[in-house]
Protein backbone atom coordinates (compact mmCIF):
# COMPACT_ATOMS: atom_id res chain seq x y z
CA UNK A 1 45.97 172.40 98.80
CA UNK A 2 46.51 168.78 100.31
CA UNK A 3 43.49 167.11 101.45
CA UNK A 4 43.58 163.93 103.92
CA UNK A 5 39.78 162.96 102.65
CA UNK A 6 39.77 159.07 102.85
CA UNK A 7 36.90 157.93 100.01
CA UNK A 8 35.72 154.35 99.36
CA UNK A 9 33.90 154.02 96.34
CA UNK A 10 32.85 149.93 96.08
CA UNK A 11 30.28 150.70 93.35
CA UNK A 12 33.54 152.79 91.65
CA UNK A 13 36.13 149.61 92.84
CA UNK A 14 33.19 146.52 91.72
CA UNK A 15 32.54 148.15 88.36
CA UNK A 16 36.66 149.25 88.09
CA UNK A 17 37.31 145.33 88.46
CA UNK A 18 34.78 144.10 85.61
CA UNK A 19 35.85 146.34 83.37
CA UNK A 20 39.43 145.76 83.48
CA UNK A 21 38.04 141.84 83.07
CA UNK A 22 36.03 142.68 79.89
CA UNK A 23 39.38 144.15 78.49
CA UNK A 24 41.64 141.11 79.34
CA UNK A 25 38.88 139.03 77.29
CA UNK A 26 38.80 141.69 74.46
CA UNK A 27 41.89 143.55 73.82
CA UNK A 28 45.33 142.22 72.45
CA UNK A 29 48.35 141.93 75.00
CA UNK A 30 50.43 144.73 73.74
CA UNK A 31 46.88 147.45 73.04
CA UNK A 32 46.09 146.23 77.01
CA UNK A 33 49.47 147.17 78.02
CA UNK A 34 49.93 149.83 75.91
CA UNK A 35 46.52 151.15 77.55
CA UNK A 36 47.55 150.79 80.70
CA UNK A 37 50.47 153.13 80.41
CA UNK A 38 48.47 155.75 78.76
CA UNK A 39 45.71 155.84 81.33
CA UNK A 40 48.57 156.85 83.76
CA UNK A 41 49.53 159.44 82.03
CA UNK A 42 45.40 160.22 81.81
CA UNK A 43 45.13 160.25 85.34
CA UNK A 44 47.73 162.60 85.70
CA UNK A 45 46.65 164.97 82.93
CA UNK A 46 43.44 165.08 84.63
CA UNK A 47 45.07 165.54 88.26
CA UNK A 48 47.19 168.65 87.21
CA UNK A 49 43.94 170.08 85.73
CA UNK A 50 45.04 170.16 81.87
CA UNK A 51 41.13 168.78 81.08
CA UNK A 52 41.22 171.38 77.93
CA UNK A 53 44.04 170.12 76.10
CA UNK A 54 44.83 168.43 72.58
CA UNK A 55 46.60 165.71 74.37
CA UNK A 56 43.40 164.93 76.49
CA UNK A 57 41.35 164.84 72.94
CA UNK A 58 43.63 162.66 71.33
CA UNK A 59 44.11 160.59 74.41
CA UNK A 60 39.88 160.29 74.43
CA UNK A 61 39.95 159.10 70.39
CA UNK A 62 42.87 156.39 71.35
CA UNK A 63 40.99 155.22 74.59
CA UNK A 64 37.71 155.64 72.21
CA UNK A 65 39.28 153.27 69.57
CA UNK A 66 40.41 150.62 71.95
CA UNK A 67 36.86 150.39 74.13
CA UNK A 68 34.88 149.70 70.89
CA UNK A 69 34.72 145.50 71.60
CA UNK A 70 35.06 145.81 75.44
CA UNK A 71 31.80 144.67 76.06
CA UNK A 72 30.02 141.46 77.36
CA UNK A 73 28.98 139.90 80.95
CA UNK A 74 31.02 139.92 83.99
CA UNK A 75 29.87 137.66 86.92
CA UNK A 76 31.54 138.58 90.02
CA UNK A 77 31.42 137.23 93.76
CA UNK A 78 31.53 139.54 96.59
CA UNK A 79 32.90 138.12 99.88
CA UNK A 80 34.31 139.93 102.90
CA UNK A 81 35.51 143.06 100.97
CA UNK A 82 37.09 140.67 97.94
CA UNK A 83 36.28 140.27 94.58
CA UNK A 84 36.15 137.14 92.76
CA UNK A 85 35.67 136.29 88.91
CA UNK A 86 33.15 133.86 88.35
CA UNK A 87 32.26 134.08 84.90
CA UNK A 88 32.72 135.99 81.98
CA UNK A 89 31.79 136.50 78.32
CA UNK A 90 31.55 138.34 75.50
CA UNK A 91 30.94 138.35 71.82
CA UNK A 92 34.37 139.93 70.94
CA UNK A 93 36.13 137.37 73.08
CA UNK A 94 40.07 136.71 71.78
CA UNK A 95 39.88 133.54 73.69
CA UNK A 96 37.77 130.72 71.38
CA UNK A 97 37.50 127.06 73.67
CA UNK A 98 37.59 125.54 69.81
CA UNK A 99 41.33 127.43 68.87
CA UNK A 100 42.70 127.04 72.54
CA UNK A 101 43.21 123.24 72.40
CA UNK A 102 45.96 120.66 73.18
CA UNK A 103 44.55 118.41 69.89
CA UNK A 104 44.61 119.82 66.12
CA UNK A 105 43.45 122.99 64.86
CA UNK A 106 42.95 123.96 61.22
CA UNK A 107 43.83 127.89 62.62
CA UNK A 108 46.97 126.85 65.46
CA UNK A 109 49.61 124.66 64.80
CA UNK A 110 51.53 123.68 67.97
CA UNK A 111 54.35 123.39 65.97
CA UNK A 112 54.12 126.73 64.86
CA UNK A 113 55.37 127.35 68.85
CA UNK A 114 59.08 126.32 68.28
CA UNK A 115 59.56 128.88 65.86
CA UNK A 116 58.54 131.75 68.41
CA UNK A 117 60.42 129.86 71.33
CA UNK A 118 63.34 130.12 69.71
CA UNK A 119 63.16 133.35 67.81
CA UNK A 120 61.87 135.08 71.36
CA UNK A 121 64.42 133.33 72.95
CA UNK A 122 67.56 133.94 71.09
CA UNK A 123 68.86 136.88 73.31
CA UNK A 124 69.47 134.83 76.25
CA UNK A 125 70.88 131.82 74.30
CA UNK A 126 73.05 134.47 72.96
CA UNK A 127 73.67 135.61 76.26
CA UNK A 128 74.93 132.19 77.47
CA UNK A 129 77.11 131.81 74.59
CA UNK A 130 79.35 134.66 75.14
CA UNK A 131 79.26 133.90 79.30
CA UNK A 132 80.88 130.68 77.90
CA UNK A 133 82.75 132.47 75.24
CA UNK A 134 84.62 134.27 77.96
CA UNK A 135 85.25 130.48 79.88
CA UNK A 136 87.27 129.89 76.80
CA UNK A 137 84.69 127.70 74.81
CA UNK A 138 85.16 128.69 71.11
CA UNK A 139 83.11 130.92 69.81
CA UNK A 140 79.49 129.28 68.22
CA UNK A 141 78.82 131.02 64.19
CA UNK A 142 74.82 132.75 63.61
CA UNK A 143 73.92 129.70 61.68
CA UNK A 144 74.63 127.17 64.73
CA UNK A 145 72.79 129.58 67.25
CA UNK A 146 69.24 129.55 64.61
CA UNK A 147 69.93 126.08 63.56
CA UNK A 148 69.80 124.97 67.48
């Protein structure tokens, strides 16, 4: 059955929208993202009607796990059907004011930074390299491409 049912929910959409808030504050990039795939796959458990399956149990126990230190305040503005972010807090916060500064830190060095540049860059430089490899520039040896 197909239905054409149009349903607005802005309790559903306003509560939707500080929750996903609380997790950007509280959960790790990759468990967020991770998260966000499985809820799709959720949803369409759920959709098909497979409610009384292992997979939905174990799905409930990850999604369980990862909701433990989403919690905290949410201040959002309501204006002409949009919703803004004021504020927000909470006491599992990853994001510390006294860690996420451009002076010293006994916990971040900036210079800790090149390291990852580099390392999370190396697939393009690498890249490069053998576009200019085939332009007849000699090849460059593992040790140049790290030591650069």
């Amino acid at each position: 059955m197909k239905s054409r049912g149009v349903y607005e929910t802005p309790g559903g959409t306003i509560l939707y929208a500080a929750h996903q808030e609380l997790e950007a504050l509280t959960l790790d990039r990759d468990t967020l993202h991770y998260k966000d795939i499985v809820a799709q796959r959720y949803a369409e458990l759920v959709y098909f009607g497979q409610w009384f399956t292992p997979l939905r149990e174990a799905m409930d126990a990850f999604f369980a796990t990862t909701q433990k230190t989403v919690t905290g305040s949410i201040t959002l503005k309501l204006y002409k059907g949009n919703l803004i972010v004021a504020g927000r807090t909470s006491p599992y916060s990853l994001y510390r004011e006294d860690i996420a500064t451009f002076g010293y830190s006994e916990i971040y060095s900036h210079s800790d930074a090149a390291g990852f540049i580099r390392l999370w860059g190396l697939p393009l430089k690498i890249r490069a390299l053998i576009e200019q490899g085939a332009r007849d520039i000699p090849p460059v040896s593992p040790e140049e491409i790290i030591r650069d």
